[in-house]
N, C-alpha and C. Protein backbone atom coordinates (compact mmCIF):
# COMPACT_ATOMS: atom_id res chain seq x y z
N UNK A 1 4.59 -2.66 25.07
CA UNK A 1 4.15 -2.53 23.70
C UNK A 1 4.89 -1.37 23.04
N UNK A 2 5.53 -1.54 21.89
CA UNK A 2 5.85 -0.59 21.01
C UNK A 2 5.17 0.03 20.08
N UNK A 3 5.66 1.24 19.79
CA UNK A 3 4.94 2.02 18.89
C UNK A 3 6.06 2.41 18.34
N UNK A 4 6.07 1.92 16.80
CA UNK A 4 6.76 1.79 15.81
C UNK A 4 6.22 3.57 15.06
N UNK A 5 7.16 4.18 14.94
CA UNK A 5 6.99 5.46 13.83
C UNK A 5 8.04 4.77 12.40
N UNK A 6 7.64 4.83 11.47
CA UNK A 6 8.39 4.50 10.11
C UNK A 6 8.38 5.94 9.10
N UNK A 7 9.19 6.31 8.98
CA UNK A 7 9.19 7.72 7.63
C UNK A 7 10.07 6.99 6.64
N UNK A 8 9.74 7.68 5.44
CA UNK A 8 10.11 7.37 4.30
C UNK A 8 10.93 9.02 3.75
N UNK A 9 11.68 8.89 3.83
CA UNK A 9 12.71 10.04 3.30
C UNK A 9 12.56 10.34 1.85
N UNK A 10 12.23 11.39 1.04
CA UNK A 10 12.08 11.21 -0.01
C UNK A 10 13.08 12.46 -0.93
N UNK A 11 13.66 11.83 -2.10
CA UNK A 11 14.27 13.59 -2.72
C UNK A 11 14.29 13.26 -4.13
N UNK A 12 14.33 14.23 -4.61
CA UNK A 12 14.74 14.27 -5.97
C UNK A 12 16.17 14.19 -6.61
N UNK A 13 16.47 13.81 -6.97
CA UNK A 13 18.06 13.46 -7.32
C UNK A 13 18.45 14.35 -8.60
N UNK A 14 17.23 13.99 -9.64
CA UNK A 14 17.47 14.82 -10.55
C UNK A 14 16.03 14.54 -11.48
N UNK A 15 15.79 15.12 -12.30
CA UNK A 15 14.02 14.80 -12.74
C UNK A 15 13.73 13.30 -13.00
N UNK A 16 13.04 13.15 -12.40
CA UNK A 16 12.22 11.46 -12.78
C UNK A 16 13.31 10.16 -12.06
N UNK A 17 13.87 10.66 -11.23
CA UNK A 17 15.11 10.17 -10.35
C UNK A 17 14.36 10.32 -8.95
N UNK A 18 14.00 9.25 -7.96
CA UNK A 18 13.84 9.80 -6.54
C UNK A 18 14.22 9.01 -5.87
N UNK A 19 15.71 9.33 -4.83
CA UNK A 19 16.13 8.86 -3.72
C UNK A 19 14.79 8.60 -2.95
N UNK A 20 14.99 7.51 -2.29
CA UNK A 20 14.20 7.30 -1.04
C UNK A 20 14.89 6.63 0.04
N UNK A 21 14.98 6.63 1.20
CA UNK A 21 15.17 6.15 2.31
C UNK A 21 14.35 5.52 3.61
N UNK A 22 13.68 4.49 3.63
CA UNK A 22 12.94 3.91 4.98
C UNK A 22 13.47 3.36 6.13
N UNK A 23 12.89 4.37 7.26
CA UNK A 23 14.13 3.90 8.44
C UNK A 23 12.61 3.74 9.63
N UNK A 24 12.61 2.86 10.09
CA UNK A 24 11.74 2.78 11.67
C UNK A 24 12.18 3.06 12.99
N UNK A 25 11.68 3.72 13.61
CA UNK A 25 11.98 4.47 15.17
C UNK A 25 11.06 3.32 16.05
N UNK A 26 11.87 3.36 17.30
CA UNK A 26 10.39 2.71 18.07
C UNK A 26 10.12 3.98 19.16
N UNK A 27 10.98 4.64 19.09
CA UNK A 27 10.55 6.16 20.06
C UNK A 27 10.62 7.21 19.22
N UNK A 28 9.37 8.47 19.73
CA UNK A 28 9.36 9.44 19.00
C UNK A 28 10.75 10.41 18.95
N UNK A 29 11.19 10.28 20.36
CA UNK A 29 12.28 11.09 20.61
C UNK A 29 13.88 10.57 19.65
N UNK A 30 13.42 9.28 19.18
CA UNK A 30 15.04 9.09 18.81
C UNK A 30 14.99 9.36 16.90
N UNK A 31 13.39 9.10 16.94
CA UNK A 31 13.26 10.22 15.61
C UNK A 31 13.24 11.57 15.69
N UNK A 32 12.95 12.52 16.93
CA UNK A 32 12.84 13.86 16.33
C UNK A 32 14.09 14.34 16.44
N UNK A 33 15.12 13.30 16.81
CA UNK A 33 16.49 13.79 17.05
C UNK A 33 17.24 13.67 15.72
N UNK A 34 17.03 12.79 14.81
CA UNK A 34 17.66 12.83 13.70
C UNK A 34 16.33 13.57 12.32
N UNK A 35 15.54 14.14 12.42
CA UNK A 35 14.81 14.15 11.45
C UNK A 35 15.65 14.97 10.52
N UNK A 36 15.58 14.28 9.27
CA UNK A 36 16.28 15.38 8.09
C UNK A 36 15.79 16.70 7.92
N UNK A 37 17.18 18.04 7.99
CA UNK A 37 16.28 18.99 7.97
C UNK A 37 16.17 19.16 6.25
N UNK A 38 15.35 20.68 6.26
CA UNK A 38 15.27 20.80 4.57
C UNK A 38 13.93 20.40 4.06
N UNK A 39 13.23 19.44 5.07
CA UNK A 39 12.58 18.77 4.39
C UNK A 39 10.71 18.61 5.04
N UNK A 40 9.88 18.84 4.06
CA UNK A 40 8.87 18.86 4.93
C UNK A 40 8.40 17.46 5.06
N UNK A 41 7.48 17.56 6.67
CA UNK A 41 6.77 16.02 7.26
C UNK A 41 5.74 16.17 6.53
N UNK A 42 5.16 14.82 6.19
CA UNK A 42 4.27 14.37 5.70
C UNK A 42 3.72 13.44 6.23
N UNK A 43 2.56 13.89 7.08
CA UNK A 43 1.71 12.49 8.32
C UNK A 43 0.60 11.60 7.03
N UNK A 44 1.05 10.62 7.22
CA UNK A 44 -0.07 9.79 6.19
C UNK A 44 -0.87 8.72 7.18
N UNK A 45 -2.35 9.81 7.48
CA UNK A 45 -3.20 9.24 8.55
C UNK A 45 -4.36 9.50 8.16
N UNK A 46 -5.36 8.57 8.67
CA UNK A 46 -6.75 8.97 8.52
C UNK A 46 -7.04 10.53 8.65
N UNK A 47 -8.15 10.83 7.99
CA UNK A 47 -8.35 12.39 8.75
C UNK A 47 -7.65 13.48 7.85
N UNK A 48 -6.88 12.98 6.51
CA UNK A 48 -6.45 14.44 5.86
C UNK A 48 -6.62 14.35 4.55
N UNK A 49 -5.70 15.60 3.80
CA UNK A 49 -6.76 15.56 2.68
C UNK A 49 -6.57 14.58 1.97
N UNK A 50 -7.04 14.49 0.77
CA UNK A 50 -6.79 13.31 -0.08
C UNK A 50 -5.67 13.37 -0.89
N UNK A 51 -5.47 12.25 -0.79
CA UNK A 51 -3.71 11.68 -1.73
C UNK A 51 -3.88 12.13 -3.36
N UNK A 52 -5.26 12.13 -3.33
CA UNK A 52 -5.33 12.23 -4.87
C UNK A 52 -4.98 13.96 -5.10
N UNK A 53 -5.38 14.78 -4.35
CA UNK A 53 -5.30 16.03 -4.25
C UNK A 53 -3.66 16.51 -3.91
N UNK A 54 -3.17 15.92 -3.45
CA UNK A 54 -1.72 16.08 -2.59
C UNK A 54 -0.63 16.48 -3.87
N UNK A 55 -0.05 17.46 -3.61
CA UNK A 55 1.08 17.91 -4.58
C UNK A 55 2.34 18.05 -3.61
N UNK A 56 2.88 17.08 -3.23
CA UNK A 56 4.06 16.14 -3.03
C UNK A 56 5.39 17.35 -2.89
N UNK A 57 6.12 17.61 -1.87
CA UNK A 57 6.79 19.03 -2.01
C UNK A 57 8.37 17.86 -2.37
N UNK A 58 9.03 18.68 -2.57
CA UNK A 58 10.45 18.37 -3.42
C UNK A 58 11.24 17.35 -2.37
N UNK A 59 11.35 18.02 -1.40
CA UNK A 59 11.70 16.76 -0.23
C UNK A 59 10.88 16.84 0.83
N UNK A 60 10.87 15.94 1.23
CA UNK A 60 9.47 15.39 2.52
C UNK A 60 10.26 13.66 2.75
N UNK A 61 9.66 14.28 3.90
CA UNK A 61 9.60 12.65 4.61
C UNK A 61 8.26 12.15 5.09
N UNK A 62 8.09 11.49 5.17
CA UNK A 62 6.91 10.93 4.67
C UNK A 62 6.47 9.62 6.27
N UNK A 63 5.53 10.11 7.26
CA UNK A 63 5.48 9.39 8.73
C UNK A 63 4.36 8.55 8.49
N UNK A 64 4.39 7.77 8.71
CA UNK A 64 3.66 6.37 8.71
C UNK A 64 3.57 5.96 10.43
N UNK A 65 2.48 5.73 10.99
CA UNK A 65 2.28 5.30 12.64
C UNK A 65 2.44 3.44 12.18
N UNK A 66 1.88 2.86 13.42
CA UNK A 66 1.82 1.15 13.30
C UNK A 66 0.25 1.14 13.32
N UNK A 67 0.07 -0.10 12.74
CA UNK A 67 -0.93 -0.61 12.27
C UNK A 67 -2.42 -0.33 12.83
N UNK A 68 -1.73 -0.85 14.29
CA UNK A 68 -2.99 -0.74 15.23
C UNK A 68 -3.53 0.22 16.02
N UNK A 69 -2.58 1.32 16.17
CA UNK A 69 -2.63 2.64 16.74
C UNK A 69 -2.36 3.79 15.64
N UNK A 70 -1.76 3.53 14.72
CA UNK A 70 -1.92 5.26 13.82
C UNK A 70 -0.72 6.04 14.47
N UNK A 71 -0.91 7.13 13.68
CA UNK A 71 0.09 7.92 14.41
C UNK A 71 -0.56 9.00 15.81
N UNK A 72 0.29 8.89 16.52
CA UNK A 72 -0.29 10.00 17.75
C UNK A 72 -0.83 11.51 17.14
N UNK A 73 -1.54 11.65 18.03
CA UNK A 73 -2.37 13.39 17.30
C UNK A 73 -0.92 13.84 17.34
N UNK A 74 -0.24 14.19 18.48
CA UNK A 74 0.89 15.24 18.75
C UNK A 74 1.86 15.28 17.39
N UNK A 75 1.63 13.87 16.61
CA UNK A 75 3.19 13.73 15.59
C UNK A 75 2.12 14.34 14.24
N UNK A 76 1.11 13.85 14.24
CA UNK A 76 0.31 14.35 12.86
C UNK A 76 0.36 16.24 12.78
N UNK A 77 -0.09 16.59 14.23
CA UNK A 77 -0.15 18.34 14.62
C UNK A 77 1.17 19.06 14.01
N UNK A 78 2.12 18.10 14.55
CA UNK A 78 3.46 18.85 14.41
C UNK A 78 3.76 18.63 12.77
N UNK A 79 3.21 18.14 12.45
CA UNK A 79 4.07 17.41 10.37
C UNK A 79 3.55 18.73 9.41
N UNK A 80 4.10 19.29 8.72
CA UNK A 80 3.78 20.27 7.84
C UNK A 80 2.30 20.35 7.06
N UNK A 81 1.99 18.68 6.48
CA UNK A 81 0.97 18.12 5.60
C UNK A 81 0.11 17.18 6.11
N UNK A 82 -0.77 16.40 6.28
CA UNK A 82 -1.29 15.61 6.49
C UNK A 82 -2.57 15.37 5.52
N UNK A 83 -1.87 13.65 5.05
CA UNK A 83 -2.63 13.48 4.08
C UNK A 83 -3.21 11.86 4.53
N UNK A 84 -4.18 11.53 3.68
CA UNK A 84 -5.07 10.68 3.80
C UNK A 84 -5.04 9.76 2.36
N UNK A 85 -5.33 7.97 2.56
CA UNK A 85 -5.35 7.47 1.56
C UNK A 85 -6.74 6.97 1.16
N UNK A 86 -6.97 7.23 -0.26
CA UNK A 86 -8.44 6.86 -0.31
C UNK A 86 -9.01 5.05 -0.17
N UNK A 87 -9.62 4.71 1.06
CA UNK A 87 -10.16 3.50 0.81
C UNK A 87 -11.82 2.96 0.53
N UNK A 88 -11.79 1.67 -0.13
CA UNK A 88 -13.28 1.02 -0.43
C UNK A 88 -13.78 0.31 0.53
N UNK A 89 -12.94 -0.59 0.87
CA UNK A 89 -13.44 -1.47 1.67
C UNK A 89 -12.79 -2.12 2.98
N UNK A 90 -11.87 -0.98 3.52
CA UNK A 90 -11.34 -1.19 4.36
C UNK A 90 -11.28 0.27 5.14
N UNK A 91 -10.85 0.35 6.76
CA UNK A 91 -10.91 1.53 7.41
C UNK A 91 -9.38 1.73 7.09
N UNK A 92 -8.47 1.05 6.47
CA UNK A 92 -7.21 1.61 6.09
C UNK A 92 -6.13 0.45 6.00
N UNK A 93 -5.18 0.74 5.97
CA UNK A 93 -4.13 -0.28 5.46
C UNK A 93 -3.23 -0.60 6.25
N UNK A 94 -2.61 -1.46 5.97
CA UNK A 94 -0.96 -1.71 6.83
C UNK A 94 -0.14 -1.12 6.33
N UNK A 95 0.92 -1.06 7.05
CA UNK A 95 2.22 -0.14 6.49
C UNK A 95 2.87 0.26 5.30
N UNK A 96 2.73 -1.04 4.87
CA UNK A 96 3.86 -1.04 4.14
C UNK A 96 2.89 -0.69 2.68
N UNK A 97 1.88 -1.42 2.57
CA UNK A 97 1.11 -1.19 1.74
C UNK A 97 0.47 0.67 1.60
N UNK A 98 0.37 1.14 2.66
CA UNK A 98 0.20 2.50 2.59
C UNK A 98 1.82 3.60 2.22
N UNK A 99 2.51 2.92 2.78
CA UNK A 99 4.07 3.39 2.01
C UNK A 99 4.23 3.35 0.51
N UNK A 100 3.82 2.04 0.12
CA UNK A 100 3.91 1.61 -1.38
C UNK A 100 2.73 2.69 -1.91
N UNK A 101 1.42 2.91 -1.76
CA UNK A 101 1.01 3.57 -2.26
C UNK A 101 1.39 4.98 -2.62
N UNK A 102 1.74 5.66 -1.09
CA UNK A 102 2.68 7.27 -1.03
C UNK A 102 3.14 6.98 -2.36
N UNK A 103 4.26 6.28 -2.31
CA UNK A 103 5.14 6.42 -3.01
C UNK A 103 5.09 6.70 -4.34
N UNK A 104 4.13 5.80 -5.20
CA UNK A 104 3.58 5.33 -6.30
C UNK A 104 3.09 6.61 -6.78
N UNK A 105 2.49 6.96 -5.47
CA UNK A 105 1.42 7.99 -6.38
C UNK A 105 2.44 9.67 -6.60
N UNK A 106 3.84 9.57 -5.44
CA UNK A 106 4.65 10.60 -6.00
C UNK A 106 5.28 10.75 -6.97
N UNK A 107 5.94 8.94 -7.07
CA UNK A 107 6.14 8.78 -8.88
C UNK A 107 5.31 9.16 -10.22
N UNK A 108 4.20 8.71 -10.04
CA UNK A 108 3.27 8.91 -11.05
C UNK A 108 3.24 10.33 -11.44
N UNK A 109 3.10 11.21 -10.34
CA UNK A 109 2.85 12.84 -10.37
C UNK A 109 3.76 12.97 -10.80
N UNK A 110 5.26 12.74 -10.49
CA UNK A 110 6.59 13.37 -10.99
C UNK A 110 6.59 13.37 -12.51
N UNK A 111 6.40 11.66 -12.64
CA UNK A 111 6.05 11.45 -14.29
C UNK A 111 5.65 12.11 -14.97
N UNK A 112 4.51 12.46 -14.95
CA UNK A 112 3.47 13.29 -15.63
C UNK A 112 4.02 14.70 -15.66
N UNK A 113 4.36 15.06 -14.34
CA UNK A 113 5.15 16.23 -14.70
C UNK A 113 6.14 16.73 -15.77
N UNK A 114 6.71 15.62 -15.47
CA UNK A 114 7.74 15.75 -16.78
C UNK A 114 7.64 15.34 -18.10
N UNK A 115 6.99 14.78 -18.42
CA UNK A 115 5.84 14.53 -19.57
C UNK A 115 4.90 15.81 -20.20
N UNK A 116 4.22 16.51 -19.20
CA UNK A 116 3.36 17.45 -19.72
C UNK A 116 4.55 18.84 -20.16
C-alpha cells in the first residue's frame, strides 16, 4: 500500500499573480529531498487552526496526505503551519477537493488584499 504525500508549491509572481505547482511523492524521503527551500510547509490536516483564520505566508507549499490515512503526525510536526478545513457534513475531504479549496481561499485573501 502506498502513501501518496501531494504538496502544492505556491508563490507570488507578482500581485494578484500566483505560480503554483502540484507534484505527488509516494515516499516521504523522495519528498524531503527535493522540498523547495525559501518556503514555508503548510500541513492541511484535521486538527489545526482554521483556514478561515490562516494568513497564507508569501511562499509555502502546501502538504496534503491520501485520503484514507491523512498525513503522518511526524510530516504535520515537522511543517511550519498546520491548518484545518472547515467541514458540515463530512469528517473531511478528498484531495483534490481540499487542494482546490487551499487554494481558493489564498486567492481570495490575495484579492482582497489588493483591493483594500
Amino acid at each position: 500500500m502506498h502513501r501518496y504525500v501531494c504538496v502544492c508549491v505556491c508563490a507570488r509572481a507578482r500581485v494578484g499573480v500566483c505560480v503554483c505547482v502540484i507534484i505527488c511523492f509516494v515516499h516521504r524521503n523522495s519528498f524531503a529531498a527535493s522540498v523547495p527551500q525559501a518556503t514555508a510547509l503548510v500541513a492541511v490536516e484535521m486538527g489545526g487552526s482554521p483556514l478561515q483564520e490562516f494568513r497564507h505566508p508569501k511562499h509555502a507549499t502546501y502538504i496534503l496526505g491520501s485520503e484514507d490515512n491523512g498525513l503522518p503526525e511526524a510530516v504535520t510536526r515537522a511543517c511550519d503551519y498546520h491548518v484545518e478545513l472547515p467541514s458540515v457534513r463530512a469528517a473531511s475531504f478528498n484531495v483534490a477537493v481540499a487542494g482546490s479549496l487551499v487554494l481558493y481561499d489564498r486567492l481570495s485573501k490575495e484579492r482582497r488584499e489588493t483591493v483594500d
